[in-house]
PDB file of N, CA and C in Angstrom:
ATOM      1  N   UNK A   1      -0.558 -11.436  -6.920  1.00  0.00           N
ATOM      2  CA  UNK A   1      -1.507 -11.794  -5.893  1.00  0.00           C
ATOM      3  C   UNK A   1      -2.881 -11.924  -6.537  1.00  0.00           C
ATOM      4  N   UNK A   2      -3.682 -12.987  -6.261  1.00  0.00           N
ATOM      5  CA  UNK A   2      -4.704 -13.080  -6.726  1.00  0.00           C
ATOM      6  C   UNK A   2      -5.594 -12.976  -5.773  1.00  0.00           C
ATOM      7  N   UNK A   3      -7.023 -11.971  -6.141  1.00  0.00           N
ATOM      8  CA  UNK A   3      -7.743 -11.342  -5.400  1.00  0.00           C
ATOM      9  C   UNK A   3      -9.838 -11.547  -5.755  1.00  0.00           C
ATOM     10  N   UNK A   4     -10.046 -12.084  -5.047  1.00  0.00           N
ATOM     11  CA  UNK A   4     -11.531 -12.414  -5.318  1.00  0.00           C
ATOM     12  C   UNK A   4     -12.000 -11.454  -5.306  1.00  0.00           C
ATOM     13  N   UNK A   5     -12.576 -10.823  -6.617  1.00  0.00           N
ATOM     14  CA  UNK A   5     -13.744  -9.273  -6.885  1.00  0.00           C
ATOM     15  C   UNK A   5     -15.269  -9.665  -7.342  1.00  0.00           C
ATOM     16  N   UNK A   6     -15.241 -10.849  -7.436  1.00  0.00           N
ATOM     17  CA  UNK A   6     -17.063 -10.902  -7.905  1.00  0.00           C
ATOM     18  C   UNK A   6     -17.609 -12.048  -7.063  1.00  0.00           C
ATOM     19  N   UNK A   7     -18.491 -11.857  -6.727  1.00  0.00           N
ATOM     20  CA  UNK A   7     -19.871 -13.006  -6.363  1.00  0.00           C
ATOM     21  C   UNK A   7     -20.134 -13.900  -7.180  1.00  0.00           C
ATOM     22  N   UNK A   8     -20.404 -15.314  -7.124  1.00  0.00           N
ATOM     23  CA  UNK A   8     -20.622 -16.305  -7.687  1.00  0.00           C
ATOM     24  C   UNK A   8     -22.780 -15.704  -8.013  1.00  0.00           C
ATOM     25  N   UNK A   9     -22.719 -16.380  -9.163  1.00  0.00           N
ATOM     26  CA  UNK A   9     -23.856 -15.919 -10.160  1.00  0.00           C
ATOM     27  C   UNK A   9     -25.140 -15.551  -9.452  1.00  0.00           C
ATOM     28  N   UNK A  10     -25.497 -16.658  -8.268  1.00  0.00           N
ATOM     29  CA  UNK A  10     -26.406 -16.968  -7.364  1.00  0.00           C
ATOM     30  C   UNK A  10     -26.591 -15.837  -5.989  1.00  0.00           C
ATOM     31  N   UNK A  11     -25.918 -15.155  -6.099  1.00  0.00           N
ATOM     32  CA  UNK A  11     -25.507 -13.971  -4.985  1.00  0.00           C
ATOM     33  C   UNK A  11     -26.441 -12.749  -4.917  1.00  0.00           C
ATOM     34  N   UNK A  12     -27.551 -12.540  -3.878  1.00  0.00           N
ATOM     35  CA  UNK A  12     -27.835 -11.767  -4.083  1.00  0.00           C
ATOM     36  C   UNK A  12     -27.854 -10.679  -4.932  1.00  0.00           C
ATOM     37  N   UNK A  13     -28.229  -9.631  -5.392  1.00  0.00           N
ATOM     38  CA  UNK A  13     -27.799  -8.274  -5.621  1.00  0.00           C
ATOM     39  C   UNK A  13     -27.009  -7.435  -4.636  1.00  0.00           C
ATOM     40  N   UNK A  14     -28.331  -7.225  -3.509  1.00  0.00           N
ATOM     41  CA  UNK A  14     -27.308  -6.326  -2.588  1.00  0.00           C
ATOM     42  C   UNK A  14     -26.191  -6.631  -2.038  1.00  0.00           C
ATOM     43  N   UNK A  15     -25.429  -7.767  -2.251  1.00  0.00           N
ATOM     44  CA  UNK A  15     -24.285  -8.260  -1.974  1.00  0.00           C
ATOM     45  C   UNK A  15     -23.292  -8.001  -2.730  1.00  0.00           C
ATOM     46  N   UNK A  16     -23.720  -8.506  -4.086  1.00  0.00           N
ATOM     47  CA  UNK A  16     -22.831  -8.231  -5.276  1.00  0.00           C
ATOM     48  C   UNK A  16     -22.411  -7.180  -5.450  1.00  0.00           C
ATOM     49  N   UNK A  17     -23.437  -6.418  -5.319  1.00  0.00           N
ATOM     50  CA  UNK A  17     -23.159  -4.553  -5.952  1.00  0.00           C
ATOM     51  C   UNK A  17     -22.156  -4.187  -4.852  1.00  0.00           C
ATOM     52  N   UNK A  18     -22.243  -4.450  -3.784  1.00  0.00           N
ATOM     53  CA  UNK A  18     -21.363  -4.546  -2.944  1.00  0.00           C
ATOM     54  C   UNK A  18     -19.530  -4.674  -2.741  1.00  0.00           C
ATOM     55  N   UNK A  19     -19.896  -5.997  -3.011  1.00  0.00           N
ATOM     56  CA  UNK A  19     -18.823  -6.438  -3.714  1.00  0.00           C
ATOM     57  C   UNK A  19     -17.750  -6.194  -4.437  1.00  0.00           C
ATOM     58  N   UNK A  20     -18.397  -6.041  -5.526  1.00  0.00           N
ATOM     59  CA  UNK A  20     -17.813  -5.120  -6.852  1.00  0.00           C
ATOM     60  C   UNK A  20     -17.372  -3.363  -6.756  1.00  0.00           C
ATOM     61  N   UNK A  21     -18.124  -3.134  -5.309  1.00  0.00           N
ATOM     62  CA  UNK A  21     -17.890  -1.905  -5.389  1.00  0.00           C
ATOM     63  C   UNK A  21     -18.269  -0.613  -6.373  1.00  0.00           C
ATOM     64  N   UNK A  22     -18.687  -0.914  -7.238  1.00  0.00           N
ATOM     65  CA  UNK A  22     -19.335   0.201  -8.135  1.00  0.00           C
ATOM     66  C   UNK A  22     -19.062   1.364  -7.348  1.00  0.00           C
ATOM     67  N   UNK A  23     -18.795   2.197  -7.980  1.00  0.00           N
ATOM     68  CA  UNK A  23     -18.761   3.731  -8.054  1.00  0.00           C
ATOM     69  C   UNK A  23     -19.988   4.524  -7.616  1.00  0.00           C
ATOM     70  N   UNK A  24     -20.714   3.953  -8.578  1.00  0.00           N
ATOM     71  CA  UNK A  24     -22.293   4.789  -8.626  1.00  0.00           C
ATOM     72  C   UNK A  24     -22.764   4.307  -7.687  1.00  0.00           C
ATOM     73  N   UNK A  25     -22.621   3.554  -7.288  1.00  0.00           N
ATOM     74  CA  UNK A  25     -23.732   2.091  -5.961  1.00  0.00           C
ATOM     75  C   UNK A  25     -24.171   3.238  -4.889  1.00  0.00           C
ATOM     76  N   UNK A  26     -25.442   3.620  -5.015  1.00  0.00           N
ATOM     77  CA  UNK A  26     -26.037   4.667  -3.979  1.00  0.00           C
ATOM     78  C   UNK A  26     -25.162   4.694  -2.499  1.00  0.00           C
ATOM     79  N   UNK A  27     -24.982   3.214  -2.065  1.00  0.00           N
ATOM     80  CA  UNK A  27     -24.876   3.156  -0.424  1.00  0.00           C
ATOM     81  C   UNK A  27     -22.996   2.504  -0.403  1.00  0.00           C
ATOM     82  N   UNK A  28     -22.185   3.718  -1.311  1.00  0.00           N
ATOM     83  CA  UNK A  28     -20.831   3.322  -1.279  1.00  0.00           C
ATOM     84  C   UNK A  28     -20.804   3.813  -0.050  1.00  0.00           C
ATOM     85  N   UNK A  29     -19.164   3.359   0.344  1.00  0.00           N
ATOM     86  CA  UNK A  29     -18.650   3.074   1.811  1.00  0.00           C
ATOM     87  C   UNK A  29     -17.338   2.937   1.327  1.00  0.00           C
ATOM     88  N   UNK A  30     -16.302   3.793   2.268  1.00  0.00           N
ATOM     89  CA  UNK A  30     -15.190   3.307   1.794  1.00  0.00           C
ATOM     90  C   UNK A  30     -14.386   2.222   2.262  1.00  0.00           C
ATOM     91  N   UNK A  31     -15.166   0.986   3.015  1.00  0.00           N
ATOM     92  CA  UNK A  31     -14.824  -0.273   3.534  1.00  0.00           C
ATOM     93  C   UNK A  31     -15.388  -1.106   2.339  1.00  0.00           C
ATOM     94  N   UNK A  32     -15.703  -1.003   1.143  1.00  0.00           N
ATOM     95  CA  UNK A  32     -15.644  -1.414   0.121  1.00  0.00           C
ATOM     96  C   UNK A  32     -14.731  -1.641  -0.819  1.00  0.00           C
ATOM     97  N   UNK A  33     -13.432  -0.543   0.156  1.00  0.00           N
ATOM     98  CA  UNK A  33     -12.075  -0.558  -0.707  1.00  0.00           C
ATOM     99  C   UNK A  33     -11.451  -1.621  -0.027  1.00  0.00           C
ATOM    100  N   UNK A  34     -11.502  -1.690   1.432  1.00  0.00           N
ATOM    101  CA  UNK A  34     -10.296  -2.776   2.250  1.00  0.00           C
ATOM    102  C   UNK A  34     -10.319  -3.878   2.265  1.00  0.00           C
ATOM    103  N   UNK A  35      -9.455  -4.409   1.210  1.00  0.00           N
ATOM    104  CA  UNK A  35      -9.140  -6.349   1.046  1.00  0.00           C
ATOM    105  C   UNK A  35      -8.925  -6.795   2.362  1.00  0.00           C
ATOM    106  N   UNK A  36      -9.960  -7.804   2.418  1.00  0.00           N
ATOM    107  CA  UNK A  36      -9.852  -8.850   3.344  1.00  0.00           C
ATOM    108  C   UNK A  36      -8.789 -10.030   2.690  1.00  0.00           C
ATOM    109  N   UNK A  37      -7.983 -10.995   3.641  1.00  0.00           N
ATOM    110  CA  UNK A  37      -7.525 -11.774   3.557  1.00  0.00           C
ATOM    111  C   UNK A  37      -7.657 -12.993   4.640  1.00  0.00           C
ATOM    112  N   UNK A  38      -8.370 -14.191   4.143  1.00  0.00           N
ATOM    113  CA  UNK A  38      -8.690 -15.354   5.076  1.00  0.00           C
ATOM    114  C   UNK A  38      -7.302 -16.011   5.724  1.00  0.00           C
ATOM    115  N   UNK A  39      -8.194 -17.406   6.429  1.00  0.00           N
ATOM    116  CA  UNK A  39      -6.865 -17.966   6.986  1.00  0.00           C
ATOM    117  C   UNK A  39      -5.734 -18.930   5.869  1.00  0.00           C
ATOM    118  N   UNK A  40      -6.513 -19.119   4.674  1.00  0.00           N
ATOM    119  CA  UNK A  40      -5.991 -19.747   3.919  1.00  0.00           C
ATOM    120  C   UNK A  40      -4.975 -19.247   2.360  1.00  0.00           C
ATOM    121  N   UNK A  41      -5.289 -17.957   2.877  1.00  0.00           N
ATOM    122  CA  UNK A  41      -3.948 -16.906   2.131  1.00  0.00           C
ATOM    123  C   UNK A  41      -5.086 -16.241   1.086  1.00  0.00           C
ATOM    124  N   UNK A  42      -6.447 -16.897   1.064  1.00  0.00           N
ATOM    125  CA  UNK A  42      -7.331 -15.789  -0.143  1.00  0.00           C
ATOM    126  C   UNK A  42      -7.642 -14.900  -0.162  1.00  0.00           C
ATOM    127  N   UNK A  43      -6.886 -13.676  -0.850  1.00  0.00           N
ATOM    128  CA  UNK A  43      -7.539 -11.984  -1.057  1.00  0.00           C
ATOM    129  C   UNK A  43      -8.879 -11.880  -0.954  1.00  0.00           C
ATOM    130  N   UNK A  44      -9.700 -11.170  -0.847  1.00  0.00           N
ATOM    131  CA  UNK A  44     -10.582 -10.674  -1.263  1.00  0.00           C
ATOM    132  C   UNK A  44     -10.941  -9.255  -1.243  1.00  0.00           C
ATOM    133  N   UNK A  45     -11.768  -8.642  -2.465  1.00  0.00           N
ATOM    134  CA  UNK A  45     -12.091  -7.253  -2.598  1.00  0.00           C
ATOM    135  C   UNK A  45     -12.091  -6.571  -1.221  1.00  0.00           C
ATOM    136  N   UNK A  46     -13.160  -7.173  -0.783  1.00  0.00           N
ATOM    137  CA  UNK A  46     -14.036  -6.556   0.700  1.00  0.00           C
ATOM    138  C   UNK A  46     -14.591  -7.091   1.362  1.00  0.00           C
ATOM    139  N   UNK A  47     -14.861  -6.531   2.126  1.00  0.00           N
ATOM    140  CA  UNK A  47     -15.526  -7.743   3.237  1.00  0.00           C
ATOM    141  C   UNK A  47     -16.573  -8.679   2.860  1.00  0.00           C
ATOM    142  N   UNK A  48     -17.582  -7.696   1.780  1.00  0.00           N
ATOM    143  CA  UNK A  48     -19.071  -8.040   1.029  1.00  0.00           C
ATOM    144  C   UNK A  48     -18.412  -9.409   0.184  1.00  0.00           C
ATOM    145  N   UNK A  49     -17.304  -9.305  -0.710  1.00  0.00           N
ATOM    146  CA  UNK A  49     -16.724 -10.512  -1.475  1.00  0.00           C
ATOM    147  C   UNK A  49     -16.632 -11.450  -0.674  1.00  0.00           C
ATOM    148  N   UNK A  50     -15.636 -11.574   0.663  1.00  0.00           N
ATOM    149  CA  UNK A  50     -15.666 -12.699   1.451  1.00  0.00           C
ATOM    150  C   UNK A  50     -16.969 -13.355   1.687  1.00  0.00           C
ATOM    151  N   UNK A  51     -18.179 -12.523   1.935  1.00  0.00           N
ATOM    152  CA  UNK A  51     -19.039 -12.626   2.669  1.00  0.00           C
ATOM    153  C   UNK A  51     -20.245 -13.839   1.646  1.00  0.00           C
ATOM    154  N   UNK A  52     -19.943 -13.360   0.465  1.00  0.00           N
ATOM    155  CA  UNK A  52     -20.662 -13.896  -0.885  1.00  0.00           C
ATOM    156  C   UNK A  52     -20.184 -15.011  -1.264  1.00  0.00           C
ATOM    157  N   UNK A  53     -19.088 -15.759  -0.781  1.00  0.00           N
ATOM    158  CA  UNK A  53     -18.331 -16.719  -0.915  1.00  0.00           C
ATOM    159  C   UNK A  53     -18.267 -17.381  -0.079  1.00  0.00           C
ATOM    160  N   UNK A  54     -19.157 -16.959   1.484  1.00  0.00           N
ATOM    161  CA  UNK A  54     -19.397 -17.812   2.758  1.00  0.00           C
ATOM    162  C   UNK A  54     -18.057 -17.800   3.509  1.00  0.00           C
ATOM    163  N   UNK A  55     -17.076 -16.911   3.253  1.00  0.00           N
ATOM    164  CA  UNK A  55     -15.459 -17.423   4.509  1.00  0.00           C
ATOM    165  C   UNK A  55     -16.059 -15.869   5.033  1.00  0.00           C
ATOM    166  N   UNK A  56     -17.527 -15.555   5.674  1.00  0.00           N
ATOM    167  CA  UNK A  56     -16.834 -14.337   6.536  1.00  0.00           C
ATOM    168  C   UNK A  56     -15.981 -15.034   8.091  1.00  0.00           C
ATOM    169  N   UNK A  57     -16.508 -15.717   8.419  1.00  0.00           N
ATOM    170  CA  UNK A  57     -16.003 -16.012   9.801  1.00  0.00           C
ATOM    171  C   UNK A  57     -14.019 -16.755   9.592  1.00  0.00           C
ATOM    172  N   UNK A  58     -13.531 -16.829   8.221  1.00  0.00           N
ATOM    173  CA  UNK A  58     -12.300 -17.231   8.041  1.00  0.00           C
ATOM    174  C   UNK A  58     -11.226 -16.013   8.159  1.00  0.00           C
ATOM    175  N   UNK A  59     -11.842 -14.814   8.392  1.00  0.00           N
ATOM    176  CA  UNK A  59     -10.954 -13.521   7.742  1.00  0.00           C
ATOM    177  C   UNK A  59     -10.051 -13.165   8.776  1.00  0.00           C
ATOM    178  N   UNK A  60      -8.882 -13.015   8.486  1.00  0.00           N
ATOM    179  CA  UNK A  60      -7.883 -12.584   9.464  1.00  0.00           C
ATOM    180  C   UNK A  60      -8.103 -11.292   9.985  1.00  0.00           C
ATOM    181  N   UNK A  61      -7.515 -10.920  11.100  1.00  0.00           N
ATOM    182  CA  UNK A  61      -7.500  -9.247  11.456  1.00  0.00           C
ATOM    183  C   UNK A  61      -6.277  -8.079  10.688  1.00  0.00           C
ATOM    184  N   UNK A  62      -6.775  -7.722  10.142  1.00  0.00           N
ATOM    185  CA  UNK A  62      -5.752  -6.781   9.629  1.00  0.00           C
ATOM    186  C   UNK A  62      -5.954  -5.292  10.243  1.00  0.00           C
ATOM    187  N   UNK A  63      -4.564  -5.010  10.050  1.00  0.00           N
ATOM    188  CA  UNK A  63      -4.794  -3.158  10.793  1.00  0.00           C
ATOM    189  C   UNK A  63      -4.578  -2.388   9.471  1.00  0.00           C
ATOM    190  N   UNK A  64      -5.904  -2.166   9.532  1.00  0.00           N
ATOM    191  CA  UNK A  64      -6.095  -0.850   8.418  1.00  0.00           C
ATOM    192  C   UNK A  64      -6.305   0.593   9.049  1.00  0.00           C
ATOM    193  N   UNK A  65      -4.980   1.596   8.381  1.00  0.00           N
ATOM    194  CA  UNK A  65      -5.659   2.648   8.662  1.00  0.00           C
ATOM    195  C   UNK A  65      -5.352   3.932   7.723  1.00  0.00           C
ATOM    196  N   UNK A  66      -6.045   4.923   7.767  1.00  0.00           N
ATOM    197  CA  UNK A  66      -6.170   5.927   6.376  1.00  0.00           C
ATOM    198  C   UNK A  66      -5.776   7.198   6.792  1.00  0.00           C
ATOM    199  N   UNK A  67      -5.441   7.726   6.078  1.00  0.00           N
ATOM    200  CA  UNK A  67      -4.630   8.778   5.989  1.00  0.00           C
ATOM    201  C   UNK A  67      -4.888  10.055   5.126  1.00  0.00           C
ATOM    202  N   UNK A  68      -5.502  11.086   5.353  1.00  0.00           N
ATOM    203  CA  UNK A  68      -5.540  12.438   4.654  1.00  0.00           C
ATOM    204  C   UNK A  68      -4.380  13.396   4.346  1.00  0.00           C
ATOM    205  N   UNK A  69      -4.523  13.564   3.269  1.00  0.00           N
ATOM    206  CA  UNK A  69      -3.228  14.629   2.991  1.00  0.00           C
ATOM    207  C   UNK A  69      -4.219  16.043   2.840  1.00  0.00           C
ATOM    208  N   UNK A  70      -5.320  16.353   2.238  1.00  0.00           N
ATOM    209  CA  UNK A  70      -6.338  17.071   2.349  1.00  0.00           C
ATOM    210  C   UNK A  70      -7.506  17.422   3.362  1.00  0.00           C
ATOM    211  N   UNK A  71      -7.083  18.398   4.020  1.00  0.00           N
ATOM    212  CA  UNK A  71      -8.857  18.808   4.924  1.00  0.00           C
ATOM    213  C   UNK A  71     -10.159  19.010   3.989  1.00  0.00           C
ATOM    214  N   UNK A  72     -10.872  18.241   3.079  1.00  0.00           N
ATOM    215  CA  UNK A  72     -12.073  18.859   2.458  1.00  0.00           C
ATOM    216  C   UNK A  72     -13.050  18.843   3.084  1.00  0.00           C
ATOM    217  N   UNK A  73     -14.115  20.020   2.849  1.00  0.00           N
ATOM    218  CA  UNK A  73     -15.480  19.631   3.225  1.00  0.00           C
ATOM    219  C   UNK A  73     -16.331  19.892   1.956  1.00  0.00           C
ATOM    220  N   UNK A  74     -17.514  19.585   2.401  1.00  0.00           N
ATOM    221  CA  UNK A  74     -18.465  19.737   1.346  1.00  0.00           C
ATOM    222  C   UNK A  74     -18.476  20.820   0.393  1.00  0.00           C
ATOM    223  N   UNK A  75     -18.267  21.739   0.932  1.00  0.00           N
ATOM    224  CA  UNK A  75     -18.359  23.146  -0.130  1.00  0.00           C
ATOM    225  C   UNK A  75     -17.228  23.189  -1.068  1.00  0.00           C
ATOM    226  N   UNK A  76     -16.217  22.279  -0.913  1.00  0.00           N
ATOM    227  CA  UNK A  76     -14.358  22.394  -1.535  1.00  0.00           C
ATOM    228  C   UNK A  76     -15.182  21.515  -2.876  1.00  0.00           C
TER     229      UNK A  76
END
């Protein structure tokens, strides 16, 4: 499966970093992990990738949902 992970050169920053998801990226989110997929079968990273590539309004609905095997909180 081939999956769009970067912004074309011209792309903002705050989009890109986005995008790419970085680790370090101050304002991670874990909707930075969930591949979008358009109407025309194209992966993408995240929503931010679609979005940098102009198909946000192409993206199908997908049911995402997450799952804990761990209760942590901050102090763990």
């Amino acid at each position: 499966v081939r999956m769009i992970t970067k912004c074309p050169s011209d792309t903002p920053t705050f989009l890109s970093d986005k995008c790419e998801a970085a680790n370090d990226f101050k304002e991670h989110h874990y909707i930075m992990h969930l591949p979008r997929l358009n109407s025309s079968g194209v992966w993408y990273q995240n929503i931010y990738c679609a979005l940098c590539h102009g198909d946000g309004k192409n993206l199908l609905a997908l049911n995402n949902s997450m799952a804990c095997s761990r209760n942590l909180t901050e102090s763990q």
